[in-house]
C-alpha atoms as a PDB file:
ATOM      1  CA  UNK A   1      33.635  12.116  89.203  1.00  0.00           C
ATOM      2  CA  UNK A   2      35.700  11.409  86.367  1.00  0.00           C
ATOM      3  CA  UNK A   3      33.121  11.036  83.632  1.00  0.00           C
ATOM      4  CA  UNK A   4      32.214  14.905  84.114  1.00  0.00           C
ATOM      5  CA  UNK A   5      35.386  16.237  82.416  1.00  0.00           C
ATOM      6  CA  UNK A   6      33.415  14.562  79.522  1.00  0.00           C
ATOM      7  CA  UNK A   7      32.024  18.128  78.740  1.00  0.00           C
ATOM      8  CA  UNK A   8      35.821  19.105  77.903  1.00  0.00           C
ATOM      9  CA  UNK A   9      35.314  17.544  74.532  1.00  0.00           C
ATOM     10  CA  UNK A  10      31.754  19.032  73.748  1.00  0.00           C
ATOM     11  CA  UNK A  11      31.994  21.513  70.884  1.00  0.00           C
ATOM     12  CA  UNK A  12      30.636  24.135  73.207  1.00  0.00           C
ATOM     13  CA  UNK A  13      31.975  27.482  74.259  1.00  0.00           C
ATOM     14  CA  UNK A  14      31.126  26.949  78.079  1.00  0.00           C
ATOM     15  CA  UNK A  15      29.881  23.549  79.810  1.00  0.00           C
ATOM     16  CA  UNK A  16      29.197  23.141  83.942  1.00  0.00           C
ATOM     17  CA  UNK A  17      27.748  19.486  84.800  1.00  0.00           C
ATOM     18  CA  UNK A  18      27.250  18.063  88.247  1.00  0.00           C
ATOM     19  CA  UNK A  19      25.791  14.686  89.840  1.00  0.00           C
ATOM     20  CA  UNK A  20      23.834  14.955  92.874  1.00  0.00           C
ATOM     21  CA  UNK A  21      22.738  11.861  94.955  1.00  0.00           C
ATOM     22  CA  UNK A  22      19.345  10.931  96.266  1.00  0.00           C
ATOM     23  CA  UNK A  23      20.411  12.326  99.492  1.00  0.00           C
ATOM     24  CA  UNK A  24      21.457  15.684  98.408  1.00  0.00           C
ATOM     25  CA  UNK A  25      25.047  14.727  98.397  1.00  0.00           C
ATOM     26  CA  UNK A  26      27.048  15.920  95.531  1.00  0.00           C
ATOM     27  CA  UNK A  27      28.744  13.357  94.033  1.00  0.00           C
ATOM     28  CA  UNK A  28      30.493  15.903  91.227  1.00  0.00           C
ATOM     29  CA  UNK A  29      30.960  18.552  89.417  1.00  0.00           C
ATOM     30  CA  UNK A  30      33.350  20.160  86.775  1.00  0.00           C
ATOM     31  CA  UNK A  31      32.905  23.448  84.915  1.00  0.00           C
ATOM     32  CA  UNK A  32      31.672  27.305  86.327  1.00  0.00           C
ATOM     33  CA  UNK A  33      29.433  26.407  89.255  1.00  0.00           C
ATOM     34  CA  UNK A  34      27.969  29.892  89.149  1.00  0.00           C
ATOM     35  CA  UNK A  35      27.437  31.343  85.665  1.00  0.00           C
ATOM     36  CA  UNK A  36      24.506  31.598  84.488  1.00  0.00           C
ATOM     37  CA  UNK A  37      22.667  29.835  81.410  1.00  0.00           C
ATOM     38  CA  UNK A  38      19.766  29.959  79.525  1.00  0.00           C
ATOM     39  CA  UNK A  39      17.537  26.938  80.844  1.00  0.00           C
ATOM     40  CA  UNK A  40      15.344  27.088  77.550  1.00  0.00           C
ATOM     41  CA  UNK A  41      12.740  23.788  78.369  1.00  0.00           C
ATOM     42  CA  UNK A  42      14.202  23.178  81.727  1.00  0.00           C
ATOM     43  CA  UNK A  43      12.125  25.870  82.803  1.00  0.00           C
ATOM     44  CA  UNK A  44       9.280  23.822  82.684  1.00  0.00           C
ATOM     45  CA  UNK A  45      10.617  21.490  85.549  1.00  0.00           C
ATOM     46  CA  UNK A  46      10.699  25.012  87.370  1.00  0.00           C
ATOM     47  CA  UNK A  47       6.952  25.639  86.051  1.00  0.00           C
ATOM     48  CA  UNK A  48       5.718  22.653  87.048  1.00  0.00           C
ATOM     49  CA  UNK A  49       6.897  22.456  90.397  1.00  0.00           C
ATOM     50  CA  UNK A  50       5.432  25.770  90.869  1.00  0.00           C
ATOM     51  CA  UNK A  51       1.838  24.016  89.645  1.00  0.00           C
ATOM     52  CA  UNK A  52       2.240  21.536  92.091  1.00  0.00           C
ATOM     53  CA  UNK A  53       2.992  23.780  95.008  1.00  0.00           C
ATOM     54  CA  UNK A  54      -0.419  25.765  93.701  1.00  0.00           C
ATOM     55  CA  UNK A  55      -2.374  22.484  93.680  1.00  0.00           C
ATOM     56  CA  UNK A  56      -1.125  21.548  97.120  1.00  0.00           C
ATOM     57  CA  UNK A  57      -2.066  25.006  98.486  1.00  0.00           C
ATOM     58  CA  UNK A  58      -5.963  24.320  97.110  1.00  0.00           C
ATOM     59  CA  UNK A  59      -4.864  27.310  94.989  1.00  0.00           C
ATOM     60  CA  UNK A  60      -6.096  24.987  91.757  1.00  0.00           C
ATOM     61  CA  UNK A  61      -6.937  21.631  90.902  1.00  0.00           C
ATOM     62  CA  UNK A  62      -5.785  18.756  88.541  1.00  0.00           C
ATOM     63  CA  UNK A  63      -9.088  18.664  86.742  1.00  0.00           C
ATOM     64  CA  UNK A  64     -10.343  21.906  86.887  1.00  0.00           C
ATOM     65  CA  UNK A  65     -11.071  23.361  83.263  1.00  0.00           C
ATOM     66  CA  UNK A  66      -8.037  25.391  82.157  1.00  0.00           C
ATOM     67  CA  UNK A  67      -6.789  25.924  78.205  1.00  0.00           C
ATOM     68  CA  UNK A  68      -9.339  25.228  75.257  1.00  0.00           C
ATOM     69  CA  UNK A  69     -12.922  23.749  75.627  1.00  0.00           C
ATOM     70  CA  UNK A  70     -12.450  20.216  77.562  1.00  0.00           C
ATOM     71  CA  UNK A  71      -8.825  21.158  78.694  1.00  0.00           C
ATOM     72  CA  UNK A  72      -7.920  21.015  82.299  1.00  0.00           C
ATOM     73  CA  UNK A  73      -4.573  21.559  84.559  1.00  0.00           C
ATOM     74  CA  UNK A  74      -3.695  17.617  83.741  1.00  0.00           C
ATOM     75  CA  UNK A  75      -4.000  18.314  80.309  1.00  0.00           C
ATOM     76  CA  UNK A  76      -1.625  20.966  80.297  1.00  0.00           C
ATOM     77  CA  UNK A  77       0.960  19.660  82.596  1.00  0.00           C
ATOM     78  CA  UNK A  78       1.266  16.497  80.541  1.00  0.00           C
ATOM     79  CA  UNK A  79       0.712  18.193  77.116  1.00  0.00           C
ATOM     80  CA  UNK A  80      -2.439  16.948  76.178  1.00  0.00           C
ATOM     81  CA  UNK A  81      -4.327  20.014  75.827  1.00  0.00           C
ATOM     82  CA  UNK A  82      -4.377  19.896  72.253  1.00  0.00           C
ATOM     83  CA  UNK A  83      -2.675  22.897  72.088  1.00  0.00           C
ATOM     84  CA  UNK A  84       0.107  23.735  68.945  1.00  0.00           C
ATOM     85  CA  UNK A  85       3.887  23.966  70.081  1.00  0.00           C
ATOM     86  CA  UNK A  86       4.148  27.785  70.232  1.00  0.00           C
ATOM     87  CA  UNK A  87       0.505  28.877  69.117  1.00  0.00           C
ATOM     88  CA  UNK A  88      -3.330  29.287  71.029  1.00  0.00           C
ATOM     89  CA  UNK A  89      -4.250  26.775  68.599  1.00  0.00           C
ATOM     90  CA  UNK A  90      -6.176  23.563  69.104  1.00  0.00           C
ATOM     91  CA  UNK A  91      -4.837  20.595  67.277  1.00  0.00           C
ATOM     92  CA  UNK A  92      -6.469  17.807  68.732  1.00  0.00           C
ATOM     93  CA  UNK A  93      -8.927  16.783  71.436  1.00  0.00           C
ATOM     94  CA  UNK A  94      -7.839  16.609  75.111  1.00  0.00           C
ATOM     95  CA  UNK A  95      -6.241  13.851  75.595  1.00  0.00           C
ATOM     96  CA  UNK A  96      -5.796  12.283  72.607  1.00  0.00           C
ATOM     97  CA  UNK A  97      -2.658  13.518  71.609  1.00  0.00           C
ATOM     98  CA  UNK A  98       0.729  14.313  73.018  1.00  0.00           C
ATOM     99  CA  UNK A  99       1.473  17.508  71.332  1.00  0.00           C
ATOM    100  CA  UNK A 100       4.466  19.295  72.838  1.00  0.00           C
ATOM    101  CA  UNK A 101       3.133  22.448  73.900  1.00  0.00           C
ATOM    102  CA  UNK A 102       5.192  25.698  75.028  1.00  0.00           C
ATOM    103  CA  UNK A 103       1.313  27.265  74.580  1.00  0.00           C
ATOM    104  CA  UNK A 104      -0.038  25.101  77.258  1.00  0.00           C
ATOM    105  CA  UNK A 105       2.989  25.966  79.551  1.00  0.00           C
ATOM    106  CA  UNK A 106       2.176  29.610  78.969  1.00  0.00           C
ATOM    107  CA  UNK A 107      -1.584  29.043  79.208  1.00  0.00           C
ATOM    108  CA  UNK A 108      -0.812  26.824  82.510  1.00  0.00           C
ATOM    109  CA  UNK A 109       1.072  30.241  84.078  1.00  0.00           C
ATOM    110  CA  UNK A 110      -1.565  32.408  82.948  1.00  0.00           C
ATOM    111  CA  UNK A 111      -4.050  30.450  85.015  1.00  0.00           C
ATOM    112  CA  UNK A 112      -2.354  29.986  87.737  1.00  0.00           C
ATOM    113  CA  UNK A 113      -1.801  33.275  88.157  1.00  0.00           C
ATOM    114  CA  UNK A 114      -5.366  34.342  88.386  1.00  0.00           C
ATOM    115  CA  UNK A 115      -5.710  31.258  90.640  1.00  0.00           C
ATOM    116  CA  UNK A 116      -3.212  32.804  93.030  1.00  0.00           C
ATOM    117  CA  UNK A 117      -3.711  36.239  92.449  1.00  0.00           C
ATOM    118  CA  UNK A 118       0.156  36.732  92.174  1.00  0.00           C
ATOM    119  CA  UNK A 119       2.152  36.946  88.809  1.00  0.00           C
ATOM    120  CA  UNK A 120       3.336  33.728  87.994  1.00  0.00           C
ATOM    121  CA  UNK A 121       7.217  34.881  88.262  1.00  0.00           C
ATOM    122  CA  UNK A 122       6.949  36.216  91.570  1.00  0.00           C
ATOM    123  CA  UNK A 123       5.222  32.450  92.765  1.00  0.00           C
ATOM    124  CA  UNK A 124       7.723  30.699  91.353  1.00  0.00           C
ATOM    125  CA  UNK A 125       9.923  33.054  93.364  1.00  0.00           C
ATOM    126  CA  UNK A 126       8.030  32.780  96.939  1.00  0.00           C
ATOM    127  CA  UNK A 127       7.413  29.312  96.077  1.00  0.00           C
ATOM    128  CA  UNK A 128      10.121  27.457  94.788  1.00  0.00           C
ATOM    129  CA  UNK A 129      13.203  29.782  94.369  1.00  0.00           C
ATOM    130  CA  UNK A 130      13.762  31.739  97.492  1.00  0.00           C
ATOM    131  CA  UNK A 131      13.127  28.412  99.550  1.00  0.00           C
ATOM    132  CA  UNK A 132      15.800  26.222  98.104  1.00  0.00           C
ATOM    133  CA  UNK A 133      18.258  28.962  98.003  1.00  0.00           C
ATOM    134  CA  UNK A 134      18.179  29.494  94.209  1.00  0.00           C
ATOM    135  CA  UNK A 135      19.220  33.645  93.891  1.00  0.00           C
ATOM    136  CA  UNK A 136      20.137  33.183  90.645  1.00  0.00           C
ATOM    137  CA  UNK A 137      17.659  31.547  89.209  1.00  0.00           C
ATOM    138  CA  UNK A 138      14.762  34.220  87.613  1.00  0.00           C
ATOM    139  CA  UNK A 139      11.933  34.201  85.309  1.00  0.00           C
ATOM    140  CA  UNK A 140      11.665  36.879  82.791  1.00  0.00           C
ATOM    141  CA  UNK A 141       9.396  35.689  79.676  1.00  0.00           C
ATOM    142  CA  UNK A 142       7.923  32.658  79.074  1.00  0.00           C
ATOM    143  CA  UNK A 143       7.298  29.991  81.569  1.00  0.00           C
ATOM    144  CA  UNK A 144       7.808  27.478  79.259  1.00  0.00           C
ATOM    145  CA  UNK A 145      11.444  28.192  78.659  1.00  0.00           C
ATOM    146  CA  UNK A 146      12.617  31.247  79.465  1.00  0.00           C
ATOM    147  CA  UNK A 147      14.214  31.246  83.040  1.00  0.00           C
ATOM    148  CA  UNK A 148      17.845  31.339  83.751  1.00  0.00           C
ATOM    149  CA  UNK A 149      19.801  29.456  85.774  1.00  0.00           C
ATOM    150  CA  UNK A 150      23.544  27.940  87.427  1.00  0.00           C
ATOM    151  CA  UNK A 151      24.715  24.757  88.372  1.00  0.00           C
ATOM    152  CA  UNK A 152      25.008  25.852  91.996  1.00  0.00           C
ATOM    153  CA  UNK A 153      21.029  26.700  92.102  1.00  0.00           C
ATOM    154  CA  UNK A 154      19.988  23.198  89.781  1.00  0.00           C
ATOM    155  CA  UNK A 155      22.104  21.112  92.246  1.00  0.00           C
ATOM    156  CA  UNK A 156      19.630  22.454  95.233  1.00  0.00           C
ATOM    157  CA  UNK A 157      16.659  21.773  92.774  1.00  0.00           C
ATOM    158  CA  UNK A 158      17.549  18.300  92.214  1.00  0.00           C
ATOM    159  CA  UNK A 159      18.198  17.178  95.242  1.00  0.00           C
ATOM    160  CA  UNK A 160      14.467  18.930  96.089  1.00  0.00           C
ATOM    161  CA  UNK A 161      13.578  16.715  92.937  1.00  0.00           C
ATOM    162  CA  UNK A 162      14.918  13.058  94.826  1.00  0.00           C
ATOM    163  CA  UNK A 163      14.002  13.919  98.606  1.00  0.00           C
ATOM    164  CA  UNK A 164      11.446  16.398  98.690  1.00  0.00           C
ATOM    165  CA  UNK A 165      10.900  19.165 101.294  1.00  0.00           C
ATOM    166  CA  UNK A 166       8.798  21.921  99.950  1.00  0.00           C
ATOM    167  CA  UNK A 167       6.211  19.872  98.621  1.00  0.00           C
ATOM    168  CA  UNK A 168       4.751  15.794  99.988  1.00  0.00           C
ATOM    169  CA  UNK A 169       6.975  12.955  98.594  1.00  0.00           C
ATOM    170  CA  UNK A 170       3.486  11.721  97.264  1.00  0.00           C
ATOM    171  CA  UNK A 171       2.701  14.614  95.102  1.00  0.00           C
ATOM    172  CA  UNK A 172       5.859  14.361  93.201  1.00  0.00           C
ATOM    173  CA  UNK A 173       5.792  10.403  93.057  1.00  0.00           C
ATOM    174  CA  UNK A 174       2.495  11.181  90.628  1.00  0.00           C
ATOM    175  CA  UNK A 175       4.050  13.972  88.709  1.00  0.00           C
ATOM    176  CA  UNK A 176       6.971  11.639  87.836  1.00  0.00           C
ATOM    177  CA  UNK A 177       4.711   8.914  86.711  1.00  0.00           C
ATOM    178  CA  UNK A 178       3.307   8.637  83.372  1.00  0.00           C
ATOM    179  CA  UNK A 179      -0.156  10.909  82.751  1.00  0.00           C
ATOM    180  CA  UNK A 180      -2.378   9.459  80.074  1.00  0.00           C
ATOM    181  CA  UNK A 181      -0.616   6.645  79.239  1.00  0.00           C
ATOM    182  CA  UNK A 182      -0.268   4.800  75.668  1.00  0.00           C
ATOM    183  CA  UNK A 183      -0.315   8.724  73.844  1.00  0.00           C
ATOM    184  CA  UNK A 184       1.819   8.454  70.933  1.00  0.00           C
ATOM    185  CA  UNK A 185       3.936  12.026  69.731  1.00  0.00           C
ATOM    186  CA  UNK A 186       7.051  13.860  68.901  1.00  0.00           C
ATOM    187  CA  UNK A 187       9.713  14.376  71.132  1.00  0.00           C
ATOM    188  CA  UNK A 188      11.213  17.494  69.868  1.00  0.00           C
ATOM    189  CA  UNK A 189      15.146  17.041  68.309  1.00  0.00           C
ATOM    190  CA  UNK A 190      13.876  13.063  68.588  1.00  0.00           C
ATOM    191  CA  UNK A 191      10.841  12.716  66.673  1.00  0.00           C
ATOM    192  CA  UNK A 192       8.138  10.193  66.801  1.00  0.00           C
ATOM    193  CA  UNK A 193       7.500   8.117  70.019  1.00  0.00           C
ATOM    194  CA  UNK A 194       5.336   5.256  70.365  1.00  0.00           C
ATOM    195  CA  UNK A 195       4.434   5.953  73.198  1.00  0.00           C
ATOM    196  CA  UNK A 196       5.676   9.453  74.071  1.00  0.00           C
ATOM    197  CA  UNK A 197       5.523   8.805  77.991  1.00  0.00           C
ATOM    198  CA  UNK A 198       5.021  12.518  80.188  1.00  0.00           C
ATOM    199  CA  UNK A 199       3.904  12.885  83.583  1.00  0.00           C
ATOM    200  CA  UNK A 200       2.484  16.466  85.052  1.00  0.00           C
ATOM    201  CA  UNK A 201       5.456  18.132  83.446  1.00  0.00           C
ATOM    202  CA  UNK A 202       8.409  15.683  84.010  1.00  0.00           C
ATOM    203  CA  UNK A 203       9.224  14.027  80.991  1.00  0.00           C
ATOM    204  CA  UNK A 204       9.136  10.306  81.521  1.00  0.00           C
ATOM    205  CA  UNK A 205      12.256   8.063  79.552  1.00  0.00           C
ATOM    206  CA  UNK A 206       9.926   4.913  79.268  1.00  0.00           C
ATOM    207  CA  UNK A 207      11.164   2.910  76.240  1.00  0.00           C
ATOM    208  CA  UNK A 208      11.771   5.740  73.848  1.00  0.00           C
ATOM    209  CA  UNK A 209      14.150   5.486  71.561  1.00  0.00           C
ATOM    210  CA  UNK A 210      16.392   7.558  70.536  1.00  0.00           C
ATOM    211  CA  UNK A 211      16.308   9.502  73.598  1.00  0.00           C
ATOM    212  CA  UNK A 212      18.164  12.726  75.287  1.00  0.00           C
ATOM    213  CA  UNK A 213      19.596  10.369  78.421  1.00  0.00           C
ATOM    214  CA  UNK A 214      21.247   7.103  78.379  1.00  0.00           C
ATOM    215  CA  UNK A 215      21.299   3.223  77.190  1.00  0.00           C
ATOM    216  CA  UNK A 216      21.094   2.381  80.390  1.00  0.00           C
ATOM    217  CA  UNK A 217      19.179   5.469  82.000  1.00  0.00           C
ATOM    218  CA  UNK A 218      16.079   3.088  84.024  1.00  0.00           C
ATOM    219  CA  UNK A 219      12.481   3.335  82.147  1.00  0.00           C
ATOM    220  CA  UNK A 220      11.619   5.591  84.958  1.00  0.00           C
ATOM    221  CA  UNK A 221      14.235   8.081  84.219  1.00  0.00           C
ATOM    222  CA  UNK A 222      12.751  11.651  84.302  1.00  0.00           C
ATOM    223  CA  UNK A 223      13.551  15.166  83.811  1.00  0.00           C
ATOM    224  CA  UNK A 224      13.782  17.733  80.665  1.00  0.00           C
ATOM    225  CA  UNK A 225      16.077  18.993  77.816  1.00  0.00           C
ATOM    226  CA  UNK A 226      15.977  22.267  76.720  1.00  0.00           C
ATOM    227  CA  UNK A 227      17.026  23.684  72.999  1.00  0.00           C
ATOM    228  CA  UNK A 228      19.715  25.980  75.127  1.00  0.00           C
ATOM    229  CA  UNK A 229      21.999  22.737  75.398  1.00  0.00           C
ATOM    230  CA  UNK A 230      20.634  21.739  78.727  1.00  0.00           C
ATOM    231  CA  UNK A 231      19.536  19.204  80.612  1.00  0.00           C
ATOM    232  CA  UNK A 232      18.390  17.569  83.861  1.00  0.00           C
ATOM    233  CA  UNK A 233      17.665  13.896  84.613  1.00  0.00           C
ATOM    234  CA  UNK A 234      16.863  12.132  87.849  1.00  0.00           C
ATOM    235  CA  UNK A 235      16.818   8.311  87.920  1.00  0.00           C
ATOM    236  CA  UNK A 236      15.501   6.649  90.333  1.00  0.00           C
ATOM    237  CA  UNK A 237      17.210   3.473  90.120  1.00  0.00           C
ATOM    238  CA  UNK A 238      20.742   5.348  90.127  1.00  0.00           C
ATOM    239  CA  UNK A 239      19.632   7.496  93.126  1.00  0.00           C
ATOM    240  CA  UNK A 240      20.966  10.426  91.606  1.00  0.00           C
ATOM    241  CA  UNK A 241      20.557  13.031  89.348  1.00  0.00           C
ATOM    242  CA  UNK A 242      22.649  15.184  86.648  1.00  0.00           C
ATOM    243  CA  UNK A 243      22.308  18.442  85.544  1.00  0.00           C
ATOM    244  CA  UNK A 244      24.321  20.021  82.127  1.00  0.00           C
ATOM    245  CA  UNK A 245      23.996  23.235  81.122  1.00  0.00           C
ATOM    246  CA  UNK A 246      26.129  24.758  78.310  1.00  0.00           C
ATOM    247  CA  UNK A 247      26.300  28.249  76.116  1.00  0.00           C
ATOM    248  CA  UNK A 248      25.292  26.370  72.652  1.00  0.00           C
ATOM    249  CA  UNK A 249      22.020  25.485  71.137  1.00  0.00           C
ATOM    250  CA  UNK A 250      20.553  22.087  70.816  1.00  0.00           C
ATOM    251  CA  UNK A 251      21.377  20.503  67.844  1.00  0.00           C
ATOM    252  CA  UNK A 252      23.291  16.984  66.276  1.00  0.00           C
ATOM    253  CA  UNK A 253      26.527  17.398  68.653  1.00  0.00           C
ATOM    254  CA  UNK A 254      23.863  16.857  71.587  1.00  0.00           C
ATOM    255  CA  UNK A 255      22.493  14.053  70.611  1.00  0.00           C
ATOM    256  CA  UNK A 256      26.147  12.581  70.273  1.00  0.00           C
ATOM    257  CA  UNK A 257      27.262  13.952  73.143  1.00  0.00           C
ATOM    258  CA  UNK A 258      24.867  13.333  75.777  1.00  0.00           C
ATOM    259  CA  UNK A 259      23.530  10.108  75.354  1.00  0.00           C
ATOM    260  CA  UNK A 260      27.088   8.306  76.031  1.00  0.00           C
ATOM    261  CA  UNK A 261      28.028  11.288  78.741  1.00  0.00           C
ATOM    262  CA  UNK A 262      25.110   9.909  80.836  1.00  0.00           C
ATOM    263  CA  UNK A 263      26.118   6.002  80.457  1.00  0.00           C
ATOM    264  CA  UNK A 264      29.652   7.053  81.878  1.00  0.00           C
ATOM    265  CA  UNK A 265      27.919   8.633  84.278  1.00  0.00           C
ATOM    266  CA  UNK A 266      25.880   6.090  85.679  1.00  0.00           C
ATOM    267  CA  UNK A 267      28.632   3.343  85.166  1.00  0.00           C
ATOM    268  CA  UNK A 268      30.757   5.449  87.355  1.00  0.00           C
ATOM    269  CA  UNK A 269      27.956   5.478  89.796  1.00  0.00           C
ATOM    270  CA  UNK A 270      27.547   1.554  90.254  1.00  0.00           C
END
């Protein structure tokens, strides 16, 4: 695809992008297919897939108390917990608020570890990782945003993400769709959203504005960004999905960058 060699012109040391189709086709990619990056955010996608796998197994359940007082697994999926961004602090009410929480990512893993009786890491391993092939992918810190990844091992995960094997097409239908709808707050590096749309850990495009993907990404565009200058978005309506991943923190180039990348992207697509 021509619209990859896009990420020759971002002000980054390193870039690797690729375009994978709904039926695990690869439609593209350009840059190192096997070095890897710091996924930053994009780990959550990881995390969360992990949480579903759990909740299939009967190892948990959606509304089963997890976090602060009233909190449950849906709250922390979808950040509505209440937690702060990076602190076991209680902000708001469950479900009242969308508050962006790498706390209620790392409270989420906690749980689910005693749920499972196996360190989260080494779940998301027997899960998720070792399944679809991903070697290189690990999990050392955080499960919020500290795994590590390459293009060759996202490409598997999203075409997991459009045709699912490992888990029912149903249960990742729900996690894709908007969680507590009409919650209104901050999209980090995009600020206020009215509303800020989430499912159970996939970020949801919706109507926001400005956003990480493109004009003409479809409303139910979803996926993550992390502050590591990555990203992954699957959209529906394209039947595909795109993965970037570059050496360079999140910061203005991205947001010039990416947004337009993404419209080539799908343009080239129809």
């Amino acid at each position: 695809m021509d619209s990859l060699r896009m990420i020759e012109n971002w002000p980054v040391p390193t870039a690797a992008a690729a375009v994978v189709r709904a039926d695990g086709t690869v439609a593209g990619t350009h840059g190192p297919a096997d070095q890897r990056f710091a996924l930053a955010s994009v780990t959550k996608l990881l995390t969360a897939y992990a949480a579903l796998m759990a909740l299939e197994e009967g190892a948990a359940e959606l509304d089963e108390a997890a976090g602060p007082e009233g909190s449950t697994v849906r709250h922390l999926l979808a950040h509505t917990s209440g937690l702060a961004f990076d602190e076991q602090r209680s902000m708001a009410e469950p479900g009242t608020r969308r508050i962006y929480s790498n706390a209620g990512f790392e409270t989420l893993a906690d749980h689910l570890a005693k749920a499972t009786e196996m360190p989260f890491p080494q779940y998301l391993r027997e899960g998720v990782l070792d399944p679809l092939g991903m070697a290189a992918t690990e999990l050392e810190g955080s499960a919020a945003k500290d795994a590590v990844s390459t293009l060759t091992d996202l490409v598997r995960f999203a075409a997991e993400l459009q045709s699912p094997a490992l888990l029912d097409p149903s249960t990742v239908r729900e996690a894709t769709r908007v969680v507590f709808p009409g919650l209104n707050g901050v999209l980090p590096g995009y600020g206020n959203q009215k509303p800020n749309d989430w499912g159970l850990g996939f970020e949801i495009r919706g109507a926001k504005s400005p956003h990480w993907t493109g004009e003409a990404s479809s409303p139910g565009t979803f996926g993550h960004f992390g502050q590591s200058g990555t990203f992954l978005w699957v959209d529906p309506e394209a039947g595909a999905a795109c993965v970037a991943l570059t050496d360079r923190d999140f910061g203005p180039w991205a947001v010039e960058a990416w947004t337009p990348f993404t419209d080539a992207v799908l343009a080239e697509l129809r």
